[in-house]
N, C-alpha and C. Protein backbone atom coordinates (compact mmCIF):
# COMPACT_ATOMS: atom_id res chain seq x y z
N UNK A 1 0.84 -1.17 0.00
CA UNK A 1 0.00 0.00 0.00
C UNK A 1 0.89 1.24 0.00
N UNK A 2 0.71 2.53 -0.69
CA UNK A 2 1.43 3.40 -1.03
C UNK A 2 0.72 4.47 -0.65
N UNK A 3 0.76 5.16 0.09
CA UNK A 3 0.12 6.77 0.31
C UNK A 3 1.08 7.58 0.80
N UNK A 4 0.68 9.02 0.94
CA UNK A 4 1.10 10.15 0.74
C UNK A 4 0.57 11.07 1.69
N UNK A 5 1.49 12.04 2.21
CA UNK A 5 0.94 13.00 3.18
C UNK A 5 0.79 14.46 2.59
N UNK A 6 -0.65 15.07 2.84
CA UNK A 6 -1.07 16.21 2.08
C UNK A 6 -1.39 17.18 3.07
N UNK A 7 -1.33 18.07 2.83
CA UNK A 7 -2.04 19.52 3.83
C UNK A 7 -3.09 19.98 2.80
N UNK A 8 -3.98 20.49 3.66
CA UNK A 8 -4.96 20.94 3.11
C UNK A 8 -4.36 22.74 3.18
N UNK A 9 -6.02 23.24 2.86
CA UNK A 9 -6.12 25.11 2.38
C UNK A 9 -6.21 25.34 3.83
N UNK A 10 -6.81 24.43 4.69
CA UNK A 10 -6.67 25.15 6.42
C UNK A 10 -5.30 24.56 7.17
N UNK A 11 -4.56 24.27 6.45
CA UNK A 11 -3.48 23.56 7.25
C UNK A 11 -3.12 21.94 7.59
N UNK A 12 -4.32 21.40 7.80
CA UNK A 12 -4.77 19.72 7.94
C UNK A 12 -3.65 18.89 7.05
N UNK A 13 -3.39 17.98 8.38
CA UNK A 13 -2.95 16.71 7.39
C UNK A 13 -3.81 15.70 6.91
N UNK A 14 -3.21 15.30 5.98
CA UNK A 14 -4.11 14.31 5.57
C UNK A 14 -3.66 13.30 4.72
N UNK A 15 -3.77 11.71 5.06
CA UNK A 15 -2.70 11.04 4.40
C UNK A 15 -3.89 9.88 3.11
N UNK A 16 -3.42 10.72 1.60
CA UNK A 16 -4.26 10.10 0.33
C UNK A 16 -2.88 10.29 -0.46
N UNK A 17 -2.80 9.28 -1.17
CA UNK A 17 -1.73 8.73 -2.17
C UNK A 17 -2.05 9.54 -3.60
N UNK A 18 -3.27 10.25 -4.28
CA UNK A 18 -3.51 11.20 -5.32
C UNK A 18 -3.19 12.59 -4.64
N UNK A 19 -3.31 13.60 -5.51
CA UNK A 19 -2.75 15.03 -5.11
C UNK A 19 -4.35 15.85 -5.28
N UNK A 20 -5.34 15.01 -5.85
CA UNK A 20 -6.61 15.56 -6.30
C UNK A 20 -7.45 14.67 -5.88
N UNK A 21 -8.46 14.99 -5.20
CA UNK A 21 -9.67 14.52 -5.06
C UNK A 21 -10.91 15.24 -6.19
N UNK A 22 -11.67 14.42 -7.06
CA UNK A 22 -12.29 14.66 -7.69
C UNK A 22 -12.18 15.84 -8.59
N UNK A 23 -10.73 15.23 -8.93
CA UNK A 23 -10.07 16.39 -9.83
C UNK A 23 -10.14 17.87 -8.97
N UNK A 24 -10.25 18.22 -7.78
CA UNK A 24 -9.79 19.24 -6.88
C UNK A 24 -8.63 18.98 -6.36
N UNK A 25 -7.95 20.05 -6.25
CA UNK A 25 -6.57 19.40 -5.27
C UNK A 25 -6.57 19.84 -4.04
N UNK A 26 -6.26 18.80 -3.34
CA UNK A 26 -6.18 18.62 -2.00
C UNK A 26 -5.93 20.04 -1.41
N UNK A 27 -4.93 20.43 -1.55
CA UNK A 27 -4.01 21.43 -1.20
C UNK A 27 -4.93 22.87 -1.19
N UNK A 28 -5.72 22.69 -1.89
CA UNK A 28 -6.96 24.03 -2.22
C UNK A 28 -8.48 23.69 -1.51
N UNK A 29 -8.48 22.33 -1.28
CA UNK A 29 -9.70 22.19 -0.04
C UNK A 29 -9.49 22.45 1.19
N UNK A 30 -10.70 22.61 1.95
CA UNK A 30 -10.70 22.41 3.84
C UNK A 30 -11.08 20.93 3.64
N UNK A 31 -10.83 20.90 4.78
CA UNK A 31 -11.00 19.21 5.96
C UNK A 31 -12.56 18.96 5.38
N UNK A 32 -13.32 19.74 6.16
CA UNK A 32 -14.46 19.69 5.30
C UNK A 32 -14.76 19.60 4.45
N UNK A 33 -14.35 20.54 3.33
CA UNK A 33 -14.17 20.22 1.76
C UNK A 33 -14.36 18.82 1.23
N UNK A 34 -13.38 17.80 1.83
CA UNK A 34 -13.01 16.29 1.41
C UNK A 34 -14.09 16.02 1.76
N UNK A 35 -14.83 15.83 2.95
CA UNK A 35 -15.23 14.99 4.14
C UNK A 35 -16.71 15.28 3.22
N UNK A 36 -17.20 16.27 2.40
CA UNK A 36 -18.19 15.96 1.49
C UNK A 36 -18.01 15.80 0.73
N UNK A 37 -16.57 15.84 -0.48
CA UNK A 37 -16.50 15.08 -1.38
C UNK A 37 -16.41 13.24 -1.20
N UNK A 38 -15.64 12.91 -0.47
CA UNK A 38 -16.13 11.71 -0.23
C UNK A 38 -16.69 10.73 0.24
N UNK A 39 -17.57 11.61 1.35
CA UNK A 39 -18.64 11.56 2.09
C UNK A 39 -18.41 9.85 3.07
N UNK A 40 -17.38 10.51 3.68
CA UNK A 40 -16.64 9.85 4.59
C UNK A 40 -15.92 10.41 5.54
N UNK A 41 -16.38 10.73 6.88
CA UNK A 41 -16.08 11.63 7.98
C UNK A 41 -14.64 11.16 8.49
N UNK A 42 -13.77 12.19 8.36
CA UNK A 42 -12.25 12.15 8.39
C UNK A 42 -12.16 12.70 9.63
N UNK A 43 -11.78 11.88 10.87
CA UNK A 43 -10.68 12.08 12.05
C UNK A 43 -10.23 13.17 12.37
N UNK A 44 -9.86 14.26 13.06
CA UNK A 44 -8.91 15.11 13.31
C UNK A 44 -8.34 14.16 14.17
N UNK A 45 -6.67 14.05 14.41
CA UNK A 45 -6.05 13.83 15.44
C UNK A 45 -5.27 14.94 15.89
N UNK A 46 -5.06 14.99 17.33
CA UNK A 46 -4.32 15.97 17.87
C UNK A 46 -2.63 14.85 18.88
C-alpha cells in the first residue's frame, strides 16, 4: 500500500496517495471540503 501525506487550504494533514480529489486538489480544499466530497467523515487527530 502506497500513500502520501497532504495539507490541506486550512493547514490539515491528511494522508491520500492522489494530489486531487475529484479532480480538486487537495491542497486548495478544507478538511471539510473532502469529508463531502467523499462523504466519509475524516478524524482530526491531535
Amino acid at each position: 500500500m502506497e500513500t502520501d501525506v497532504r495539507i490541506t487550504k486550512d493547514k490539515e494533514l491528511v494522508l491520500y496517495h492522489d494530489a486531487e480529489i475529484q479532480t480538486q486538489k487537495i491542497e486548495e480544499l478544507s478538511l471539510s471540503d473532502i469529508n463531502e466530497l467523499i462523504d466519509i467523515e475524516i478524524s482530526k487527530f491531535i
